[in-house]
Protein backbone atom coordinates (compact mmCIF):
# COMPACT_ATOMS: atom_id res chain seq x y z
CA UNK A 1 20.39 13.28 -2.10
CA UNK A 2 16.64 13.31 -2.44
CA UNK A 3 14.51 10.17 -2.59
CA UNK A 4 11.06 10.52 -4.61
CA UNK A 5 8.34 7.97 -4.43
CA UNK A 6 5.74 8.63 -6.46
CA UNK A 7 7.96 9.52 -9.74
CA UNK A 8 7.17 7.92 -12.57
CA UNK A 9 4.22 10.47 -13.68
CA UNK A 10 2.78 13.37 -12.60
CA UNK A 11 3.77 16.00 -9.68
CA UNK A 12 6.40 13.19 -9.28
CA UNK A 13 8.16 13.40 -13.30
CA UNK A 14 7.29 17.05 -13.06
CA UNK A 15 9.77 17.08 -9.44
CA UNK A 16 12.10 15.03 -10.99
CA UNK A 17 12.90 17.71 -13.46
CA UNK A 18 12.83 20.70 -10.83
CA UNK A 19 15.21 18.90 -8.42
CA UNK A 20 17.67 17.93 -11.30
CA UNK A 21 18.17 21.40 -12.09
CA UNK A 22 19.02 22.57 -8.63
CA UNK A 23 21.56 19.70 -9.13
CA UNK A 24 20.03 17.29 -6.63
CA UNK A 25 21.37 13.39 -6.67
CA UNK A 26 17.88 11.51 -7.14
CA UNK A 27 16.60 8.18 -5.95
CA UNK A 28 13.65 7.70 -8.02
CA UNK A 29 11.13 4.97 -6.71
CA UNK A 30 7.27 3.96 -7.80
CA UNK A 31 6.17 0.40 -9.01
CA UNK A 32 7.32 0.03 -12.50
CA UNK A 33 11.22 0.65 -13.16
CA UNK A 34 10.62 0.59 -17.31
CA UNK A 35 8.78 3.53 -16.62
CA UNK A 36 10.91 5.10 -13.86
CA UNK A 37 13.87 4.83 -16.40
CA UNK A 38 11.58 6.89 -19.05
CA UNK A 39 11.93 9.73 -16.84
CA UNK A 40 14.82 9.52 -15.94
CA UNK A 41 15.91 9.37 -19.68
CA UNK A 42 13.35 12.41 -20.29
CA UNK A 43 15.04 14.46 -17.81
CA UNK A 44 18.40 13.71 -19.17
CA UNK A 45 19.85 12.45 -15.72
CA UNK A 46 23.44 12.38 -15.89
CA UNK A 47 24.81 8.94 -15.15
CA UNK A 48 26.03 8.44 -11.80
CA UNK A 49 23.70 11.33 -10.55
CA UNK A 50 20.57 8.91 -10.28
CA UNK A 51 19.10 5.50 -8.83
CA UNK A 52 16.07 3.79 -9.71
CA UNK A 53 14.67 1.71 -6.91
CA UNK A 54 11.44 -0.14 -7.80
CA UNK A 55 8.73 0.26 -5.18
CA UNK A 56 5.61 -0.63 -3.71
CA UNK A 57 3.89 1.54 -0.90
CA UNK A 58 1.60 -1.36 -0.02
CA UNK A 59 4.12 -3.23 0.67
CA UNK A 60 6.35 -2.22 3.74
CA UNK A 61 8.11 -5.11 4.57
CA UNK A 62 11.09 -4.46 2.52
CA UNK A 63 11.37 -0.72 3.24
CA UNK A 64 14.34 -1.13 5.49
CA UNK A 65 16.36 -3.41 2.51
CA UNK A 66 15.47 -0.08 -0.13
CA UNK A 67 17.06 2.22 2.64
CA UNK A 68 20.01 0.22 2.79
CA UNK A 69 20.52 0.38 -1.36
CA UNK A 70 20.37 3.84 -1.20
CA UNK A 71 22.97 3.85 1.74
CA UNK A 72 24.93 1.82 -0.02
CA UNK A 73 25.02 3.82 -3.32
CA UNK A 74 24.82 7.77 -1.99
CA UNK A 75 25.60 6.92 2.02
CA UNK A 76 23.55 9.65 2.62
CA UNK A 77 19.91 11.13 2.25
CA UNK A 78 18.70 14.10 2.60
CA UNK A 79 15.28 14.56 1.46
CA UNK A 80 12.39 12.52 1.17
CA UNK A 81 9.90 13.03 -0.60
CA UNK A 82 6.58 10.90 -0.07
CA UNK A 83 4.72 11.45 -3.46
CA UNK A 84 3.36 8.19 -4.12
CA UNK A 85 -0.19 7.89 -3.40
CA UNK A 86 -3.76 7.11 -4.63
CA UNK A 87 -6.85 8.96 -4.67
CA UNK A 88 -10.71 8.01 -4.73
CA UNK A 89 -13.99 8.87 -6.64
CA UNK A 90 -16.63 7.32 -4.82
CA UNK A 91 -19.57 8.18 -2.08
CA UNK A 92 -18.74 6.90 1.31
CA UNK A 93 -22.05 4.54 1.06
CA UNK A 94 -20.87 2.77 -2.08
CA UNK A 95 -17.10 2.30 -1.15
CA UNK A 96 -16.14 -0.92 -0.07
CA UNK A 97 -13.52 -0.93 3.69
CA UNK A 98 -11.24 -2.42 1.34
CA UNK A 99 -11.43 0.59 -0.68
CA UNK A 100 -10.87 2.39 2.16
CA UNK A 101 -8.18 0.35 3.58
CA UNK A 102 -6.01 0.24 0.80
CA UNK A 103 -6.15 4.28 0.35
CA UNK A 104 -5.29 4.26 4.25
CA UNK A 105 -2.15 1.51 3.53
CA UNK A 106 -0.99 3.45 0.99
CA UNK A 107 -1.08 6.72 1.22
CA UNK A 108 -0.64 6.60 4.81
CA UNK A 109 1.04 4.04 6.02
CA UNK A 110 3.06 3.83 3.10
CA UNK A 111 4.48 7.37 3.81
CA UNK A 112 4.81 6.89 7.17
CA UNK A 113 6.65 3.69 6.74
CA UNK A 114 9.44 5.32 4.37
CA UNK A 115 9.74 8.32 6.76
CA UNK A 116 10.21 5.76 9.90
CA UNK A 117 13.20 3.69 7.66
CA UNK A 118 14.97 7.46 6.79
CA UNK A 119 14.65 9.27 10.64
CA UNK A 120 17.24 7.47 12.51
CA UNK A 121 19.96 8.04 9.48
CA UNK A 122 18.89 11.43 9.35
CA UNK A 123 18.59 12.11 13.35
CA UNK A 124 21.89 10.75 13.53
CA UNK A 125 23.52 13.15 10.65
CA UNK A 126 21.40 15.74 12.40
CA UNK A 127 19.88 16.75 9.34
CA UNK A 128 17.20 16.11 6.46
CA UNK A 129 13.96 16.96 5.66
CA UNK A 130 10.55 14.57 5.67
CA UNK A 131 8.04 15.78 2.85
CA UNK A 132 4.62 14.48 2.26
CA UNK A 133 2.50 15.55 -0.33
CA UNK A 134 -0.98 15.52 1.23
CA UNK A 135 -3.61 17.79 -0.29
CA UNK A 136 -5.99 20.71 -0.41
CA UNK A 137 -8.59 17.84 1.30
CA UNK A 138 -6.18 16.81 3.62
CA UNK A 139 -7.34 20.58 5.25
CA UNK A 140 -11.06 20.07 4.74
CA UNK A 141 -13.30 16.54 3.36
CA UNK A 142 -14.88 16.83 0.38
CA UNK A 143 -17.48 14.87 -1.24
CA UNK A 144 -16.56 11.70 -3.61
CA UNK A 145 -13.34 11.45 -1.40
CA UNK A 146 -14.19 10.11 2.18
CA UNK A 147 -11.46 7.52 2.28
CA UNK A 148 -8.77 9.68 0.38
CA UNK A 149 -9.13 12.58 2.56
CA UNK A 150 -9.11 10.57 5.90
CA UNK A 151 -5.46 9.36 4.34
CA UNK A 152 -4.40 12.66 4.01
CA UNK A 153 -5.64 14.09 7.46
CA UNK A 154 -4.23 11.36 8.79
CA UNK A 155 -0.69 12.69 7.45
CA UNK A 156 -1.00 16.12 8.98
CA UNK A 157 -1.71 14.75 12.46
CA UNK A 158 1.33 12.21 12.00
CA UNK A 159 3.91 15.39 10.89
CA UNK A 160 2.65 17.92 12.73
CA UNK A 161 3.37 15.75 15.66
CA UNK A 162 6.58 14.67 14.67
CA UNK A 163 7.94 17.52 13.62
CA UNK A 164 8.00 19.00 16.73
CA UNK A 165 10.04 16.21 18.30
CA UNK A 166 12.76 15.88 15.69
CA UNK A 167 12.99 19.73 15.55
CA UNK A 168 15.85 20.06 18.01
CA UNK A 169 18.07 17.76 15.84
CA UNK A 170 17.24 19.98 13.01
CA UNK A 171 15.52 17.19 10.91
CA UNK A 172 11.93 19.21 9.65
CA UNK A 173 9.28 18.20 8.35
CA UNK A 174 6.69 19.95 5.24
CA UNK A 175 3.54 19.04 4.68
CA UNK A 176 2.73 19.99 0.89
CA UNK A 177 -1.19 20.64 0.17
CA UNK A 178 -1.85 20.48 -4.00
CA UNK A 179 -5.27 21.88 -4.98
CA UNK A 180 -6.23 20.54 -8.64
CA UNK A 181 -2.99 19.49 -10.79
CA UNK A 182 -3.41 18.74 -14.03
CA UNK A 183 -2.10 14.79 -13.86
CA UNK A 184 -3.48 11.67 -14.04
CA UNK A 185 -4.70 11.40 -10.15
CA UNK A 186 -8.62 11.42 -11.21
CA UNK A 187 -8.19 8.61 -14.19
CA UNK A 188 -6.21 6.23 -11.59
CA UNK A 189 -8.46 6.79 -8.47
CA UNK A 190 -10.39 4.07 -7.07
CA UNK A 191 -13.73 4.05 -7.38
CA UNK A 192 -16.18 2.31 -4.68
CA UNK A 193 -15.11 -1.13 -5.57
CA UNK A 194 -11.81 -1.01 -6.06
CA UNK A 195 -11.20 -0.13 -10.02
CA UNK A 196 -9.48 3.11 -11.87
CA UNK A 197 -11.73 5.75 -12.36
CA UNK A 198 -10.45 5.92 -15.88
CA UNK A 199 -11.91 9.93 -16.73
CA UNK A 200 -10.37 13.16 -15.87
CA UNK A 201 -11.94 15.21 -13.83
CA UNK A 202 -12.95 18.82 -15.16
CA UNK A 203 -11.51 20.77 -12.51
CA UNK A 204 -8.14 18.38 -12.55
CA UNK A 205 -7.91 19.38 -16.25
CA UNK A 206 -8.28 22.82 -15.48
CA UNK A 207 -6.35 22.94 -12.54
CA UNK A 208 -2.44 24.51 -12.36
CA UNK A 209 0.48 22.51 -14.50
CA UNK A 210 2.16 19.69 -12.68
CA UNK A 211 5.91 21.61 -13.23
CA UNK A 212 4.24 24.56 -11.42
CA UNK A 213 3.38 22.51 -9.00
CA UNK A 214 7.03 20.98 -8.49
CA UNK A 215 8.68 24.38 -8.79
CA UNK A 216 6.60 25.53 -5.64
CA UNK A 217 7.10 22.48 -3.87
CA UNK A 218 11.07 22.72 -4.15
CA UNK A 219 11.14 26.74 -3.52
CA UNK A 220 9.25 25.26 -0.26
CA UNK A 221 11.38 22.90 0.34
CA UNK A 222 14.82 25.35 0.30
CA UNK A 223 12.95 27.97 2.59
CA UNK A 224 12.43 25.41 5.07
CA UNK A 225 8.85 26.10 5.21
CA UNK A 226 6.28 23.80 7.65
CA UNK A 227 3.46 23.62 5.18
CA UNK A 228 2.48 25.05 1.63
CA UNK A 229 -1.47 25.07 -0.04
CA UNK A 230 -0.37 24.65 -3.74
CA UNK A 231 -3.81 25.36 -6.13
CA UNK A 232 -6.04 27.80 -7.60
CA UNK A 233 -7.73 30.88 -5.98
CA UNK A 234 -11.30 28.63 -5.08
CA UNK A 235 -8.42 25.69 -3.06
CA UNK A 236 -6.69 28.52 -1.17
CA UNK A 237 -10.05 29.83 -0.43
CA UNK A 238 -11.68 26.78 0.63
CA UNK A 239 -8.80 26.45 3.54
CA UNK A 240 -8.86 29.96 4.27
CA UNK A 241 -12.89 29.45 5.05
CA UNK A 242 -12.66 25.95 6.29
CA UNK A 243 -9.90 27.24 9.34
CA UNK A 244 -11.97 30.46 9.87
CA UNK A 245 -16.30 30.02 8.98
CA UNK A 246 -16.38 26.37 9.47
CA UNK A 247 -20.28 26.42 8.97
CA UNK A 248 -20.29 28.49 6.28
CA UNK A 249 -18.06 26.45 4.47
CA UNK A 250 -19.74 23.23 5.08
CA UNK A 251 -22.76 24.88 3.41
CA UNK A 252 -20.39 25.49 0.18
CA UNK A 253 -18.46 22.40 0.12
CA UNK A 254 -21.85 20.77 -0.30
CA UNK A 255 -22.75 22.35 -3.47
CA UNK A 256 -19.29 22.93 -5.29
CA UNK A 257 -17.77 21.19 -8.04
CA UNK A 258 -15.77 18.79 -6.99
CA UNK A 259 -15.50 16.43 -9.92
């Protein structure tokens, strides 16, 4: 039983998909059920084998009440996985802190809200897995992204953390990094006051398919793995140099393509 926010488009249709085949039971949740129910008919979900569960990540007050529905339908889950999220294309000096606050309610707090309603069902099955999709700038910032990539560091310290408490009662934890996908993330990224982007970026365009994406993130997901960098050569590379030449790579970051 795996519950997907985020899966109405993107990495999340493109999951959707991947997990049906290995014949997973999915709980499919993002804002907008018409178009939740679009992918769930372009997937050809068997009946019985699927729940839609409309969903806001901004809003956490009713987290505990979507828990229960899936309880109540499945009684048991196995596998979240926190897709939903929102980027950013804006300098740090002309984003607004609400800008920055809703990336950091969303993406964060959102994620960490689900995973908080899930651990004591799965702590007391002693099992399940907690997986957030992060990003290659969760590892290292990168310009036009300030308040995105604080989000998605903010994940890694959260998991890394908690993984190694829940480890003992075998509930893990993977932290999945994407590089450039080709999806719609760019064109519905905030820009410095607050609105969609509305453009793709170049590299996002070039960047791997969104079902190669998903069929790395599940082949993570059944070897158990802790974390996974999911991208092109110049992503891997960019971790690789942030971890290990930390000035060097500061002098590169500066005067890459980003956008």
């Amino acid at each position: 039983i795996v519950w997907l926010t985020g899966a109405s488009s993107g990495i999340g249709e493109a999951l959707v998909k991947a997990l049906a085949k290995e014949g997973a039971k999915l709980v499919l949740s993002a804002r907008r059920e018409q178009e939740l129910q679009a992918v769930a008919n372009n997937a050809q979900l068997a009946t019985g084998s699927y729940m839609i569960l409309p969903l806001d990540l901004a809003d956490q007050s009713n987290f505990e009440a979507k828990k229960n529905e899936v309880m109540a339908k499945f009684g048991r889950i196995d596998v979240v996985i926190n897709n939903g999220g929102i980027s950013q294309r804006s300098l740090a000096k002309d984003t607004s802190l609400d800008v920055d606050r809703k990336l950091m309610e969303v993406n964060y707090f959102g994620t960490v809200g689900i995973s908080k309603v899930v651990l004591p069902h799965m702590l007391a099955q002693k099992d399940g897995m907690l997986v957030s999709i992060s990003s290659a700038v969760g590892k290292f910032g990168s310009p036009w992204r300030s308040g995105y990539s604080a989000s998605k560091h903010a994940l890694h310290g959260f998991f890394d953390s908690l993984r190694a408490e829940v480890y003992n009662d075998n509930v893990r934890a993977l932290i999945v990094c994407p590089g450039f996908i080709q999806t719609n993330v760019s064109k519905n990224a905030l820009t410095g006051t607050g609105e969609k982007l509305g453009t793709m970026d170049t590299a996002t365009e070039n960047g791997l398919t969104a079902d190669d994406c998903a069929n790395q993130i599940v082949a993570a997901i059944k070897a158990e793995k802790e974390e996974v960098v999911i991208g092109g050569a110049k992503e891997k590379f960019g971790v690789c140099m942030k971890r290990h030449f930390p000035a060097i790579f500061s002098n590169m970051i500066r005067k890459m393509a980003v956008r």
